[in-house]
Protein backbone atom coordinates (compact mmCIF):
# COMPACT_ATOMS: atom_id res chain seq x y z
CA UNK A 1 -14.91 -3.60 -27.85
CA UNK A 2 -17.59 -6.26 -28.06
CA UNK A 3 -21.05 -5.74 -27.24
CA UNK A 4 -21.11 -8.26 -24.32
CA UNK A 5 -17.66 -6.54 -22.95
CA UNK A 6 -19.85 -3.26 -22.89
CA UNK A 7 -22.53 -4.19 -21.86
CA UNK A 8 -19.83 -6.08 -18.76
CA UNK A 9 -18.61 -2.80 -17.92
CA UNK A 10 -21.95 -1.26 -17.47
CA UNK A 11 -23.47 -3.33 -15.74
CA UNK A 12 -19.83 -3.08 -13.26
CA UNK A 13 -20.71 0.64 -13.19
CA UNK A 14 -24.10 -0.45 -12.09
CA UNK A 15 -22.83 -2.23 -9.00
CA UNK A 16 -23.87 -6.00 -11.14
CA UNK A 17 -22.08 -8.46 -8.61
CA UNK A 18 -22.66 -11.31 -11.08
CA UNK A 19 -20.67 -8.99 -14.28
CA UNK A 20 -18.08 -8.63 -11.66
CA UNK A 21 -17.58 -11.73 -10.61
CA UNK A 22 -17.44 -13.22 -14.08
CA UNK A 23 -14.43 -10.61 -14.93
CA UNK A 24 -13.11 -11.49 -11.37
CA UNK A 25 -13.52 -15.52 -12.17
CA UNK A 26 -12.35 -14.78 -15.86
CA UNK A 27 -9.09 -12.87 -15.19
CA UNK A 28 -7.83 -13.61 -11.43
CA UNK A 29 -5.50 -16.23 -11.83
CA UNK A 30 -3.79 -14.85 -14.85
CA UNK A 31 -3.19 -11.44 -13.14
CA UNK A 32 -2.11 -13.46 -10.29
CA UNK A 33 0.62 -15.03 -12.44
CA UNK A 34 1.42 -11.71 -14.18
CA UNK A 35 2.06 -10.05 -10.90
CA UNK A 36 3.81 -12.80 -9.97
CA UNK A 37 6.16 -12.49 -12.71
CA UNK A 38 6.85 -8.74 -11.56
CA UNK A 39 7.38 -9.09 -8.05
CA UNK A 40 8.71 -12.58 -8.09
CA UNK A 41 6.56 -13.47 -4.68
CA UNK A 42 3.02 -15.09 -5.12
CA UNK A 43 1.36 -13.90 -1.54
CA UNK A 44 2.52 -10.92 -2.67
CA UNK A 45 1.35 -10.91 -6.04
CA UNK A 46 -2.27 -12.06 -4.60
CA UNK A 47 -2.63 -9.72 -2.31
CA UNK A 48 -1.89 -7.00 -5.23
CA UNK A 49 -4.81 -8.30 -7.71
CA UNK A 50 -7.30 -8.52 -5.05
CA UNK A 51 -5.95 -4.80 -4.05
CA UNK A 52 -6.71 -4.20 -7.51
CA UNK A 53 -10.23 -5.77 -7.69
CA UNK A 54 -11.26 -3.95 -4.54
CA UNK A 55 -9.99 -0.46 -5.89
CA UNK A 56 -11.94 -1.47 -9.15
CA UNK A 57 -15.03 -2.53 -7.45
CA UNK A 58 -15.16 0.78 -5.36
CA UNK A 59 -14.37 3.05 -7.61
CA UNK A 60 -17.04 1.24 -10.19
CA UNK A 61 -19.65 4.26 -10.77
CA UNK A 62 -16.51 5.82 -12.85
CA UNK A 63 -14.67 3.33 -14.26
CA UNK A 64 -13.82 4.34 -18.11
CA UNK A 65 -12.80 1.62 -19.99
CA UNK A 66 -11.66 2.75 -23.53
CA UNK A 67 -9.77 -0.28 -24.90
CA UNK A 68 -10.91 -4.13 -23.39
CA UNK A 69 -11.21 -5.12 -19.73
CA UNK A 70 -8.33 -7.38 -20.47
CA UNK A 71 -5.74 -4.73 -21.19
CA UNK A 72 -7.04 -2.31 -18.30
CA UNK A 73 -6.57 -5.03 -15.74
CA UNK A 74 -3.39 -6.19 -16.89
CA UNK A 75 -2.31 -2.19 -16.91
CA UNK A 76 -3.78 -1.91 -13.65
CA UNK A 77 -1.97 -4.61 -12.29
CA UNK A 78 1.48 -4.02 -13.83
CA UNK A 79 1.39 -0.19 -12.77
CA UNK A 80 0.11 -1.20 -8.85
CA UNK A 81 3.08 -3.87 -8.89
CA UNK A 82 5.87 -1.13 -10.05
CA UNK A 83 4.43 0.84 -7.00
CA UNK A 84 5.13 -2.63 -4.89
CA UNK A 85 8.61 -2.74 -6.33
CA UNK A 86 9.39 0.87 -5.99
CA UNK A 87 8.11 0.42 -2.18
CA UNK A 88 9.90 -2.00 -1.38
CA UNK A 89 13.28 -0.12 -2.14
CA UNK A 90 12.43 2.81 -0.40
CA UNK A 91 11.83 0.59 2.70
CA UNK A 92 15.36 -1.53 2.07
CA UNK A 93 17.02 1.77 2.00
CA UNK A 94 15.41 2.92 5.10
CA UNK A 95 16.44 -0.42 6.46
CA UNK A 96 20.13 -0.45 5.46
CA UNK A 97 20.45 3.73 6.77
CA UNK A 98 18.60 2.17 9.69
CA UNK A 99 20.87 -0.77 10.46
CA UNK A 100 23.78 2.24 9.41
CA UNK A 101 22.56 4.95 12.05
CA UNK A 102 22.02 1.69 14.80
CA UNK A 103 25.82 0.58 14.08
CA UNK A 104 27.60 4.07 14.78
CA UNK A 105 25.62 4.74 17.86
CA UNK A 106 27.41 6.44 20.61
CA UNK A 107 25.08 6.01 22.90
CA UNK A 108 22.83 2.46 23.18
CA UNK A 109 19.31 2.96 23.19
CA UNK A 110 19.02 0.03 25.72
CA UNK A 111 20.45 2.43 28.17
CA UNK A 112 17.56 4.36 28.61
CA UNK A 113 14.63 2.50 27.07
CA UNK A 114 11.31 3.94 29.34
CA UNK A 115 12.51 7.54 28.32
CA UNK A 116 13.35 6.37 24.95
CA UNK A 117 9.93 4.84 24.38
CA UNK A 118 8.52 7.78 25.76
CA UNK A 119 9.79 10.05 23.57
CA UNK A 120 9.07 8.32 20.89
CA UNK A 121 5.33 8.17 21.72
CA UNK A 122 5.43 11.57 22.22
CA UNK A 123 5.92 12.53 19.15
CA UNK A 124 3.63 9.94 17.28
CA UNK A 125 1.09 11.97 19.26
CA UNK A 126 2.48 15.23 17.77
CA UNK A 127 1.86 13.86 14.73
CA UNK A 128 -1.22 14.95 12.24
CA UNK A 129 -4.10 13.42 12.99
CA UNK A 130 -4.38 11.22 9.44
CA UNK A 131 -0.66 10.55 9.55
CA UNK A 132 -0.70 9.31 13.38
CA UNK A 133 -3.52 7.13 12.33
CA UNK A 134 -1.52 5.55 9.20
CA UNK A 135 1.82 5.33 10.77
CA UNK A 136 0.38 3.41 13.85
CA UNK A 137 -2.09 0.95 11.66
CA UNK A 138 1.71 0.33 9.89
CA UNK A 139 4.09 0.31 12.78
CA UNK A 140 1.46 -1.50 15.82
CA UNK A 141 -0.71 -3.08 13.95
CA UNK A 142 1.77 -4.24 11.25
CA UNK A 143 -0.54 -3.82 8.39
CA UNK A 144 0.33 -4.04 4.74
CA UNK A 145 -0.72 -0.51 2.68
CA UNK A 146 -3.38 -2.01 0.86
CA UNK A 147 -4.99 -3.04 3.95
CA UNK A 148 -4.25 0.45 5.42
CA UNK A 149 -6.18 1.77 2.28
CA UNK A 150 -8.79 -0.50 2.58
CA UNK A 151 -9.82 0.11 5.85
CA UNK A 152 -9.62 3.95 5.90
CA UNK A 153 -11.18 4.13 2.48
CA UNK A 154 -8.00 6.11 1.00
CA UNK A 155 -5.23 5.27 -1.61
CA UNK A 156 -2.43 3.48 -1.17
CA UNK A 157 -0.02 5.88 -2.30
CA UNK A 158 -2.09 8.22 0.24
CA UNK A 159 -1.01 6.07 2.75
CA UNK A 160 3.13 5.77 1.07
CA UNK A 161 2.86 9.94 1.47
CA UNK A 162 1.34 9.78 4.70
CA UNK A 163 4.05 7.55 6.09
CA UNK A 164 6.94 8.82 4.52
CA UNK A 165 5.23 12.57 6.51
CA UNK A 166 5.17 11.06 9.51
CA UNK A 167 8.79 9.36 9.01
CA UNK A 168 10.53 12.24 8.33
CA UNK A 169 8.80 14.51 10.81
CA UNK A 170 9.32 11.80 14.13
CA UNK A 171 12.97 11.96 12.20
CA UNK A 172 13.37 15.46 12.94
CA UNK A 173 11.48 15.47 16.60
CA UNK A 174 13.99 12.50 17.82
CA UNK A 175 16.89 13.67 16.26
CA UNK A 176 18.68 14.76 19.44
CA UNK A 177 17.61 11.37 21.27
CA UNK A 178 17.99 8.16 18.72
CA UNK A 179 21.49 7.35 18.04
């Protein structure tokens, strides 16, 4: 590594706004077009760098940089956009066994919807108090994961477990009453 790249880093670790926004300025729109390349959707792909840069700029004070800022934001970037990718299948899957379980209904939830949504808030209340949070941030308040993450100060694939918890337990509470 060069001096000045160093010296970059450090002064990142440091909380230096001006180092990070010349790395920022220097690298965004690449890594924009990387991601892009990956997921194959640019809002997409922008919202996943500046998930990136925010993850980088709070977690700073231990950021170890072995190699060159280049190839650690371009490895950031590629591994957070495989974790987009590998989302997004888990939630087509739960789509298509979704649209699956809604087609070979016996019984139409539009029958009884009051007790229906009932239930179903029911348990969302049941749920654990970090999971209840995340699940209705995602369902009501139709937030990406990143911005989950953001706000609560947590991981996104904290957030990925914490719904796929919830999912599976409101699964198992509402078995007997969703078609």
């Amino acid at each position: 590594m060069q001096e000045t790249e160093q010296q970059i880093i450090e002064g990142i670790r440091q909380g230096n706004e001006a180092c990070f926004q010349q790395v920022f300025e220097a690298y965004y729109e690449k890594l924009c077009d990387y991601a892009f390349t990956i997921l194959r959707d640019m809002d997409e792909a922008e919202d996943a760098v500046q998930s990136m840069y925010l993850k980088l700029w709070e977690k700073r004070e231990s950021l170890m940089i072995t190699y060159t800022i280049k190839s650690y934001l371009y490895k950031s970037i590629h591994n957070f956009c495989i974790n987009q990718l590998e989302h997004r299948q888990i939630k087509q899957k739960h789509m298509a066994y979704s649209t699956y379980r809604n087609s070979s209904n016996a019984q139409s939830p539009e029958v009884f919807p009051k007790e229906l949504e009932t239930n179903i808030q029911l348990a969302i209340d049941k749920l654990p108090e970090q999971c209840k949070i995340i699940f209705k941030l995602s369902r009501y308040e139709e937030l990406k994961y990143a911005e989950i993450a953001q706000r609560l100060g947590i991981s996104v694939n904290t957030v990925e477990n914490q719904i796929s918890k919830a999912l599976k337990i409101l699964r198992t509470q509402l078995i007997d009453i969703l078609p």
